[in-house]
Structures are given as structure tokens and as C-alpha cells.
N, C-alpha and C. Protein backbone atom coordinates (compact mmCIF):
# COMPACT_ATOMS: atom_id res chain seq x y z
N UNK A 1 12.11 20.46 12.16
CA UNK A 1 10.79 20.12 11.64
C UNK A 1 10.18 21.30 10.89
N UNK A 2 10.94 22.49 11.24
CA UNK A 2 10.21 23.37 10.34
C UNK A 2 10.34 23.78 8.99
N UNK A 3 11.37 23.15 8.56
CA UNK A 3 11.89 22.89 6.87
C UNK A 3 11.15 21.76 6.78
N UNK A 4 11.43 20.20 7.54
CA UNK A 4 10.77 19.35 7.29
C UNK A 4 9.82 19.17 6.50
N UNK A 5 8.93 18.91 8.00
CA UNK A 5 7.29 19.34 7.79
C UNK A 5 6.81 19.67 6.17
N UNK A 6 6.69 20.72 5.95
CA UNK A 6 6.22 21.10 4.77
C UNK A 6 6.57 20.17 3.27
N UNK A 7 7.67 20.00 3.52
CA UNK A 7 8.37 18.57 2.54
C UNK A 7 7.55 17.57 2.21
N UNK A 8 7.36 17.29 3.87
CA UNK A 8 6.93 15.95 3.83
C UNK A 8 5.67 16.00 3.57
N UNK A 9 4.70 16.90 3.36
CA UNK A 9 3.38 17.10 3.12
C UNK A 9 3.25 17.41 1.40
N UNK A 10 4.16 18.04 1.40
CA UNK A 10 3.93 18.45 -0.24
C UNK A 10 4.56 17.06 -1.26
N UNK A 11 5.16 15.84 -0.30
CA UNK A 11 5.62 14.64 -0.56
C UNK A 11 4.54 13.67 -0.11
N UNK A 12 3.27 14.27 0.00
CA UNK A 12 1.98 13.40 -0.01
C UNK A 12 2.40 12.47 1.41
N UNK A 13 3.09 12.58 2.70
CA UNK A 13 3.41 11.52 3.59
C UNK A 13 2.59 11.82 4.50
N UNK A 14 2.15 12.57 4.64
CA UNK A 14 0.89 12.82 5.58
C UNK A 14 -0.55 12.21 5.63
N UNK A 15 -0.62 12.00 4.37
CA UNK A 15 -1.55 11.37 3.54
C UNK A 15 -1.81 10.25 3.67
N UNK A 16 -2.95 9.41 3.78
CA UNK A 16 -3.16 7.69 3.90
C UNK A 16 -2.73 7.39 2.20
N UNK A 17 -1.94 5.98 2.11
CA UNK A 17 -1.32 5.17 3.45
C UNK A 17 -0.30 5.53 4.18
N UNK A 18 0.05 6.23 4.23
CA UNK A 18 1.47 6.41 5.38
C UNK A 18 1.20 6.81 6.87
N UNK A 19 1.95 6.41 7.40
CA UNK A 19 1.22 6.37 8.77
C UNK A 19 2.64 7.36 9.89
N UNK A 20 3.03 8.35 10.40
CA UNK A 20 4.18 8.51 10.96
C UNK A 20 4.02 8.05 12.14
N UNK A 21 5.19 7.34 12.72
CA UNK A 21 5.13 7.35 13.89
C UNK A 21 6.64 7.85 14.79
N UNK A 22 6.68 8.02 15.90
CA UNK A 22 7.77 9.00 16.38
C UNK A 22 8.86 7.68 17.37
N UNK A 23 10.02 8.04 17.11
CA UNK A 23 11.17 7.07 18.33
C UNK A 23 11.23 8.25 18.69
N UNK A 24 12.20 7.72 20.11
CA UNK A 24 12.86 8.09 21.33
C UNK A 24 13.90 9.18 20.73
N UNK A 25 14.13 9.88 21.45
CA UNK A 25 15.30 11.15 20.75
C UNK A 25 16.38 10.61 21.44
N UNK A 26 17.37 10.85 20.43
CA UNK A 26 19.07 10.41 21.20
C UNK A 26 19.51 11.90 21.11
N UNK A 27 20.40 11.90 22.54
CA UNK A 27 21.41 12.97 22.84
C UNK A 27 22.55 13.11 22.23
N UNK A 28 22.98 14.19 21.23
CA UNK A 28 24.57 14.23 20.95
C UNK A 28 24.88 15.42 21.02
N UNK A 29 26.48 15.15 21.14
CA UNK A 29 27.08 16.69 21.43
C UNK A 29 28.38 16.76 20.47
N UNK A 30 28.63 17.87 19.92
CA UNK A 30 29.75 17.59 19.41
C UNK A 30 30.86 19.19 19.95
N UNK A 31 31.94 19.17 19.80
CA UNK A 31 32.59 20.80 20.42
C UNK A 31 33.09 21.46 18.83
N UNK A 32 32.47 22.60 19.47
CA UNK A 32 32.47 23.49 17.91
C UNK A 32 33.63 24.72 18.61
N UNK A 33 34.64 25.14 18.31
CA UNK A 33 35.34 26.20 18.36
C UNK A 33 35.22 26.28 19.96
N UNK A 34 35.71 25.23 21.15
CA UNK A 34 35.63 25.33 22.51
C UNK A 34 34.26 25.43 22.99
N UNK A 35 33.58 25.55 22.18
CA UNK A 35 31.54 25.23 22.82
C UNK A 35 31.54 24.15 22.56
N UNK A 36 31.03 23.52 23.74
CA UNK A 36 30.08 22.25 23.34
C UNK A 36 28.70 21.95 22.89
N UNK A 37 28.68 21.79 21.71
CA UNK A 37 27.03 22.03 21.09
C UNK A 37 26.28 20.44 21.45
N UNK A 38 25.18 20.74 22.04
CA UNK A 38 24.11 19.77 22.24
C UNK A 38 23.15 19.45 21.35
N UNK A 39 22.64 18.58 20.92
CA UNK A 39 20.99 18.56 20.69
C UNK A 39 20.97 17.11 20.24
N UNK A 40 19.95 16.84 19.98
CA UNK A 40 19.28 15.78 19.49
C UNK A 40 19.03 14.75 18.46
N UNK A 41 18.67 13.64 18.29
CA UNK A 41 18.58 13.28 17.03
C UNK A 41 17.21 12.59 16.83
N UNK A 42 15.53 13.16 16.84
CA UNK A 42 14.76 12.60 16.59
C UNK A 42 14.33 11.60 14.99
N UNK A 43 13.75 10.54 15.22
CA UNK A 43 13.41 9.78 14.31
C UNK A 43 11.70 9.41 13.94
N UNK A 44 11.38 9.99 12.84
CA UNK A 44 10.15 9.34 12.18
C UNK A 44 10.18 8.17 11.23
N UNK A 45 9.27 7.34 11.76
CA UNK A 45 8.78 6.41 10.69
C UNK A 45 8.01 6.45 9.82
N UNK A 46 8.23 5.78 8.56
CA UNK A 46 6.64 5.62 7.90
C UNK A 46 6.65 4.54 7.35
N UNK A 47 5.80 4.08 7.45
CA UNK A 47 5.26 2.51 7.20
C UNK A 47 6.57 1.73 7.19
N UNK A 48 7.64 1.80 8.47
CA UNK A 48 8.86 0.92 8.80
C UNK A 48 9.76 1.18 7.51
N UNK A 49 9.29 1.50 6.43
CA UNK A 49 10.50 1.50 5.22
C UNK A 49 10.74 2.41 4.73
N UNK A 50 10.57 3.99 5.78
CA UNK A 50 10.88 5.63 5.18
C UNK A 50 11.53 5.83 6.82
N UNK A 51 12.63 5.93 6.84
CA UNK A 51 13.10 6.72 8.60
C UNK A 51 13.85 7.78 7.93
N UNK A 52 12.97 9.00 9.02
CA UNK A 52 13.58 10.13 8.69
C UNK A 52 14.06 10.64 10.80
N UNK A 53 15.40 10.64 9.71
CA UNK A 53 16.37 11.31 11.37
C UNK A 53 16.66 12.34 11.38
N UNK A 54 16.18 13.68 12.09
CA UNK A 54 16.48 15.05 12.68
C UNK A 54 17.31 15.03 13.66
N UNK A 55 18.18 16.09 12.97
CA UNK A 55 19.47 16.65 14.22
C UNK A 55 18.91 17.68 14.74
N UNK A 56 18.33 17.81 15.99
CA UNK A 56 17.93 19.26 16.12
C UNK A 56 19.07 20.19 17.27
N UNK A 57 19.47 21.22 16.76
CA UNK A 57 20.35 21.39 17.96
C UNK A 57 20.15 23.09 18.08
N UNK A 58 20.80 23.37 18.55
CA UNK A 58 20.82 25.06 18.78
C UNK A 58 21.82 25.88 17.31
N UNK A 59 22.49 24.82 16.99
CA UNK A 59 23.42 25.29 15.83
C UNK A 59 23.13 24.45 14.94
N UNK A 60 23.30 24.93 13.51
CA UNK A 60 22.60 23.66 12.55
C UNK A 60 24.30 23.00 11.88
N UNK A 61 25.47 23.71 13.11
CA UNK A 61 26.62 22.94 12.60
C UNK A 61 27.16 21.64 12.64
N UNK A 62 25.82 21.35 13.19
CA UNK A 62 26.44 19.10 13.66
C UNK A 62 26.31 18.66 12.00
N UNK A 63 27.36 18.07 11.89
CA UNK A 63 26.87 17.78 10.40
C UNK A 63 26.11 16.72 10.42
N UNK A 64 25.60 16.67 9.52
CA UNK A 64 23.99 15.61 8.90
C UNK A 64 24.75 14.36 8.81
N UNK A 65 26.06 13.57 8.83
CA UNK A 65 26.20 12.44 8.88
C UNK A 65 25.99 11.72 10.22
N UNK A 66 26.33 12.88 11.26
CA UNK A 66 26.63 12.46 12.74
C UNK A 66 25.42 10.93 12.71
N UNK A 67 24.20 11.33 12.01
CA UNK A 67 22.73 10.65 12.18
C UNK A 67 23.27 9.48 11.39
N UNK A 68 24.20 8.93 10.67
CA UNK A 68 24.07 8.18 9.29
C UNK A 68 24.15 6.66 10.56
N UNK A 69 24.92 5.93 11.50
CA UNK A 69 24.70 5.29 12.13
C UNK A 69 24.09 4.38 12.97
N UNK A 70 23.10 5.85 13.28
CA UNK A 70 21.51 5.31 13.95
C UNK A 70 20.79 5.08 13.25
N UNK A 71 20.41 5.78 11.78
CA UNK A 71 19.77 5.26 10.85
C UNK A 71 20.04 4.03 10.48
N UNK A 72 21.39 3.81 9.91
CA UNK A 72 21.47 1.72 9.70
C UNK A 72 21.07 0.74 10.33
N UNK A 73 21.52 1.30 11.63
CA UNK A 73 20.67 0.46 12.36
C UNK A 73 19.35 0.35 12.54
N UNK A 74 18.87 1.45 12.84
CA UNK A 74 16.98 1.67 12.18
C UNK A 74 16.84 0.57 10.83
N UNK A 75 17.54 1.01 10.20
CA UNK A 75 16.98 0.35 8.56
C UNK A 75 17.33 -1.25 8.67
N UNK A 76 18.68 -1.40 9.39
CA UNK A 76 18.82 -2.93 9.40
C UNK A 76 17.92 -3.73 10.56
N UNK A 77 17.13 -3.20 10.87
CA UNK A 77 15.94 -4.04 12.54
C UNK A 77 14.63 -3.88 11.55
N UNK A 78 14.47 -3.23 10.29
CA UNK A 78 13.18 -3.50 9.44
C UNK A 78 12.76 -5.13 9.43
N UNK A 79 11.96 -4.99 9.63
CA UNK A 79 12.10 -7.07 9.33
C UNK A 79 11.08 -7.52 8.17
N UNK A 80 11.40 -6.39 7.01
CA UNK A 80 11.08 -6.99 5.83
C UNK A 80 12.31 -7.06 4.62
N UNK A 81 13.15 -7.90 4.76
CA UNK A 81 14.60 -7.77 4.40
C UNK A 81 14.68 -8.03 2.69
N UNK A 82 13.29 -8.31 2.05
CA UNK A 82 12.68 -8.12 0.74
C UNK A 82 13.19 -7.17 -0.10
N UNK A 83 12.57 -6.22 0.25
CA UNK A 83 12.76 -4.71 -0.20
C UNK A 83 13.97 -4.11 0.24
N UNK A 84 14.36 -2.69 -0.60
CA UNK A 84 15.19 -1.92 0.07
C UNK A 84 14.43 -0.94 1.04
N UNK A 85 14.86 -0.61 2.39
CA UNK A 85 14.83 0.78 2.87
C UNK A 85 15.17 1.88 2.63
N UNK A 86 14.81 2.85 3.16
CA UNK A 86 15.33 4.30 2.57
C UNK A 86 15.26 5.24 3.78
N UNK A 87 15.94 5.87 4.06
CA UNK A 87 16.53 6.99 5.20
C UNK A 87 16.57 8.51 4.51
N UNK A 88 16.51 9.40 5.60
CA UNK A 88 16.80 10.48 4.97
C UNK A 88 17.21 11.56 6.24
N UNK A 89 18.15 11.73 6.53
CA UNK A 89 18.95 12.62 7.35
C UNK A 89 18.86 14.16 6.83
N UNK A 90 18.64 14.58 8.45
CA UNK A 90 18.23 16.47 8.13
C UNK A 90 18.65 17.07 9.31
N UNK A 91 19.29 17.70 9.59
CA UNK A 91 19.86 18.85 10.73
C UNK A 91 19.54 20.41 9.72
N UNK A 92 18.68 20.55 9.55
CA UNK A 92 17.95 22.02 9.54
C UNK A 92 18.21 22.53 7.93
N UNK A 93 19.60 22.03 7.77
CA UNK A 93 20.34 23.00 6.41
C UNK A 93 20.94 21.71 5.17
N UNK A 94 20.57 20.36 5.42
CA UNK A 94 21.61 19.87 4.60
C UNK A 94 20.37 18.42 4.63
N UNK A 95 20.49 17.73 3.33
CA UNK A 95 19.60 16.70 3.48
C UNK A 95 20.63 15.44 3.06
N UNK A 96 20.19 14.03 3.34
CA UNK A 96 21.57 13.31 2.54
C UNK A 96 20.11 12.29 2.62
N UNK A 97 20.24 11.31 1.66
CA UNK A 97 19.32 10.02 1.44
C UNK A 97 20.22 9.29 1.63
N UNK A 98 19.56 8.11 2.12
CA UNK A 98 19.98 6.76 2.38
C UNK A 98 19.13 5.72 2.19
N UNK A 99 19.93 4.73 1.24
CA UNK A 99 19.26 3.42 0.81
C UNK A 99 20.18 2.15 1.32
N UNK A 100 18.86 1.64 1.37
CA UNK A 100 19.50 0.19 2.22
C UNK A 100 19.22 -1.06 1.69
N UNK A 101 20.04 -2.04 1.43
CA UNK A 101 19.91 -3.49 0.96
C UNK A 101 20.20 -4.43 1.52
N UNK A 102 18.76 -5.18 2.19
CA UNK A 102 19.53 -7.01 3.11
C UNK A 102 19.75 -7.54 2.31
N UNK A 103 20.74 -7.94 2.77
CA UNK A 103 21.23 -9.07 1.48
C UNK A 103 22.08 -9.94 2.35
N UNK A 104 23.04 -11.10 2.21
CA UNK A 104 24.35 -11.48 3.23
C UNK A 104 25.08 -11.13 3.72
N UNK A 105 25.11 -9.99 2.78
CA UNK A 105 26.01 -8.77 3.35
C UNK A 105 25.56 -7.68 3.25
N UNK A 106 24.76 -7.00 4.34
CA UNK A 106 23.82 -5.52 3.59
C UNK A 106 24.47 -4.28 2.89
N UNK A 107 24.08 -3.74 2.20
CA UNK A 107 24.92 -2.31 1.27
C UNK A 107 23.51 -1.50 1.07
N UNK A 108 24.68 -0.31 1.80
CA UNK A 108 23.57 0.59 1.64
C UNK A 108 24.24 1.57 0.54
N UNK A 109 24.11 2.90 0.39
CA UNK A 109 24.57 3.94 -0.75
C UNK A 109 23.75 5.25 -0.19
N UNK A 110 24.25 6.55 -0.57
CA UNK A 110 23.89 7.55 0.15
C UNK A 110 24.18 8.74 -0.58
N UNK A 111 23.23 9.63 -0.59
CA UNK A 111 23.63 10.77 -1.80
C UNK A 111 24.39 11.53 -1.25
N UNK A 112 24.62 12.53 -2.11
CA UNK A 112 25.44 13.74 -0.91
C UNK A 112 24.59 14.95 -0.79
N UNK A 113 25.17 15.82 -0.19
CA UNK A 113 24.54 16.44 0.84
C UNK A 113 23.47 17.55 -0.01
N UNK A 114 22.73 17.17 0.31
CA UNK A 114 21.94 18.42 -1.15
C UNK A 114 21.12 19.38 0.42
N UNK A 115 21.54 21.03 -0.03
CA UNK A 115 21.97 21.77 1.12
C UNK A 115 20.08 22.61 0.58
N UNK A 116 19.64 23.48 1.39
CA UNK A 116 18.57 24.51 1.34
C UNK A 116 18.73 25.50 0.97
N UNK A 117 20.44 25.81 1.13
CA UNK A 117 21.05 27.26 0.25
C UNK A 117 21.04 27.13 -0.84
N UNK A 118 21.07 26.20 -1.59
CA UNK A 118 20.66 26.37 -3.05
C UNK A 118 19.84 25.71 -3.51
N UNK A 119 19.11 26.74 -4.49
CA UNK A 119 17.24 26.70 -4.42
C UNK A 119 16.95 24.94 -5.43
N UNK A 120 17.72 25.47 -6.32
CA UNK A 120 17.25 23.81 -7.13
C UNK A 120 17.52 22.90 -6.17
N UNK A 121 18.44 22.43 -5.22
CA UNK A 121 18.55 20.97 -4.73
C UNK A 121 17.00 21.07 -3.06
N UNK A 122 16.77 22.09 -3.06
CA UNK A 122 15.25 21.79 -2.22
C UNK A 122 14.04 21.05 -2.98
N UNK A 123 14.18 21.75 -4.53
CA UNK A 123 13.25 20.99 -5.50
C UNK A 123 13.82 19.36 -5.60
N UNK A 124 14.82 18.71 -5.85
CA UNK A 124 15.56 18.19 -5.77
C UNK A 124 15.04 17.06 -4.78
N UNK A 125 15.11 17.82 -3.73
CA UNK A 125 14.57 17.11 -2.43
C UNK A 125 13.13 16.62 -2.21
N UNK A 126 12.62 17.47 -2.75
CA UNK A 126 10.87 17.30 -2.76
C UNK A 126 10.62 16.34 -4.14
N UNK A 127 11.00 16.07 -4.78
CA UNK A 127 11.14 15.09 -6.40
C UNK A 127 11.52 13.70 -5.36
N UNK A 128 12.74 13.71 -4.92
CA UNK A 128 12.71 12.38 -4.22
C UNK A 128 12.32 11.93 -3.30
N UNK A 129 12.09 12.69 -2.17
CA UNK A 129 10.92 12.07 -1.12
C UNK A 129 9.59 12.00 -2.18
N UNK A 130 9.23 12.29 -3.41
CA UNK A 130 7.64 11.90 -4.05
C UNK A 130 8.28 10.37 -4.55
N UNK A 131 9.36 10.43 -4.82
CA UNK A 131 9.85 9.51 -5.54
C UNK A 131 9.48 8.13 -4.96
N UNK A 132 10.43 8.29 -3.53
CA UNK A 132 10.06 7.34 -2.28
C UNK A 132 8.93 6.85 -2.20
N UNK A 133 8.10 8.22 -1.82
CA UNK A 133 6.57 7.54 -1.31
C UNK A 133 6.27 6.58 -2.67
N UNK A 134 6.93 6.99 -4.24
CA UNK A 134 5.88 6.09 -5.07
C UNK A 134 6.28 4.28 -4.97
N UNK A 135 8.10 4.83 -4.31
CA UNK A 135 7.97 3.36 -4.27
C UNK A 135 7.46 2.39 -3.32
N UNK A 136 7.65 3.52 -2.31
CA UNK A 136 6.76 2.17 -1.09
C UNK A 136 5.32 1.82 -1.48
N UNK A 137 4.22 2.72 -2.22
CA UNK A 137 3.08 2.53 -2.19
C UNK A 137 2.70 1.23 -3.00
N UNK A 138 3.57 1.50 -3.81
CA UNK A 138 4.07 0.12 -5.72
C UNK A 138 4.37 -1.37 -4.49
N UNK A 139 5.43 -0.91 -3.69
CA UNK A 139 5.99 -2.16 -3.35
C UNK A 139 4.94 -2.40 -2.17
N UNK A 140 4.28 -1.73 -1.24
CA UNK A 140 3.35 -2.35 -0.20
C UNK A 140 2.27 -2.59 -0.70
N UNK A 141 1.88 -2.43 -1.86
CA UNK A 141 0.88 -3.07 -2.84
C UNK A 141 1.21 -4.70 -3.44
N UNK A 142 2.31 -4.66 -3.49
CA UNK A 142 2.52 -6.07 -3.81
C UNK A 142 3.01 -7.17 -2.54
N UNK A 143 2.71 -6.57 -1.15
CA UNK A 143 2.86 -7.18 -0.22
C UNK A 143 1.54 -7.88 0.00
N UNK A 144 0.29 -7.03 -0.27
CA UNK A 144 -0.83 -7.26 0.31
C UNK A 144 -1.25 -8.21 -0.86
N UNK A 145 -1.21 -8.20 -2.24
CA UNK A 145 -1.34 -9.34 -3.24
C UNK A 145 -0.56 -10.80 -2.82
N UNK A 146 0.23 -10.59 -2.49
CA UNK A 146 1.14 -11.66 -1.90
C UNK A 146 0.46 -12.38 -0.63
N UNK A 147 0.39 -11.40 0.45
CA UNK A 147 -0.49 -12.06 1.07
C UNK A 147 -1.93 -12.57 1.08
N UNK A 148 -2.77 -11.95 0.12
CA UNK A 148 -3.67 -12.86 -0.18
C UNK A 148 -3.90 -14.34 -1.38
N UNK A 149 -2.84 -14.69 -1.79
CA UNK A 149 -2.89 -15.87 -2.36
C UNK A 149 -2.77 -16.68 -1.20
């Protein structure tokens, strides 16, 4: 959260309308060189169609896909199957997006790993979480027109 955080603020998500709200943390472990590394995988919401999943662990070596799983499933229990979702996986050093499509057969697509060691793909990062927020705000604007006819 402490790379996070700041992202997500300078990505206007802090900001009304977006609302965060926090899931349950899942336990994972993976063995790195005979250690077994522990930690976590917390999840934020925002307005059900932004989940952002943190690996938090003692080593930032779990790689950022370990999360790509729990997120689909996050994105596929949205129950506005209209729109696409969007994910965004972070274990401290590495960011990956994820987009999601219900459809009959859902397809999602996923960038690659745009890392904090190199300075343009943090800008990079902060361009598309603004990106995001513009689309949910565009598309939950045309929810609430919809619902008032």
C-alpha cells in the first residue's frame, strides 16, 4: 500500500464517486531458494468494477500473477455483466492490468508486467489507472440515465 496509495490518489480514486471498500485477505506461500515465503493477498474495491489485489509479503518475490486467479473470480461475481471489469495486480514492485468481458464465454486480456524500476512505466501506470477511473465514471453515468427512463 505504500507504492499504492499514492497512485491511487493522484488517479483521483479517493475522490467521490468512488467509494473503496476492503475483502478478506487470502494466505499464500510460495518456497523461494528452501524458505518458505508467506504473505497475503488483500483486495480493494471500487464501485464493484476497479479490484485492486495486493500481494503483501515479507519479500516482494511472489510474482504478481500468483493474484491473477482470485481476481477473475472477483471480476466474474460483478453482477453487472454489461460492461467490462478491470483488475489491477501489485506485490510492491510489478503492476499487471486486467480486463474482463461477460460474454458466453468470458475473455479477459492482461498487460504485462510494467515494473517501478523503470521510471516511465510508473508514469505509465498512473495514465491508466486515470484512464480507468474515466471509464467507469462515462459508463456509471450511463447506468443512472438508464435507470431513470
Amino acid at each position: 500500500m505504500v507504492i499504492l496509495s499514492p497512485l491511487l490518489d493522484l488517479a483521483g480514486f479517493y475522490q467521490p464517486p468512488f467509494e473503496i471498500e476492503t475483502e478478506t485477505s487470502i494466505e499464500i506461500s510460495a518456497e523461494d531458494e528452501g524458505f518458505v515465503v508467506k504473505g497475503n493477498i488483500d483486495v480493494l474495491v471500487i464501485q464493484k468494477r476497479f479490484w485492486v489485489l495486493v500481494i503483501e509479503s515479507k519479500s516482494s518475490k511472489l510474482d504478481v500473477m500468483v493474484a491473477l486467479p482470485q481476481a477473475l473470480a472477483y471480476m466474474l461475481d460483478n453482477p453487472n455483466s454489461a460492461q467490462p471489469t478491470f483488475g489491477l495486480l501489485v506485490n510492491g514492485r510489478e503492476f499487471v492490468f486486467v480486463k474482463l468481458i461477460k460474454q458466453e464465454q468470458p475473455k479477459y486480456a492482461r498487460s504485462y508486467a510494467l515494473s517501478i524500476e523503470r521510471d516511465s512505466e510508473l508514469y505509465q501506470v498512473v495514465s491508466i489507472l486515470k484512464r480507468i477511473g474515466e471509464l467507469i465514471i462515462a459508463r456509471s453515468g450511463d447506468f443512472s440515465t438508464q435507470d431513470k427512463r
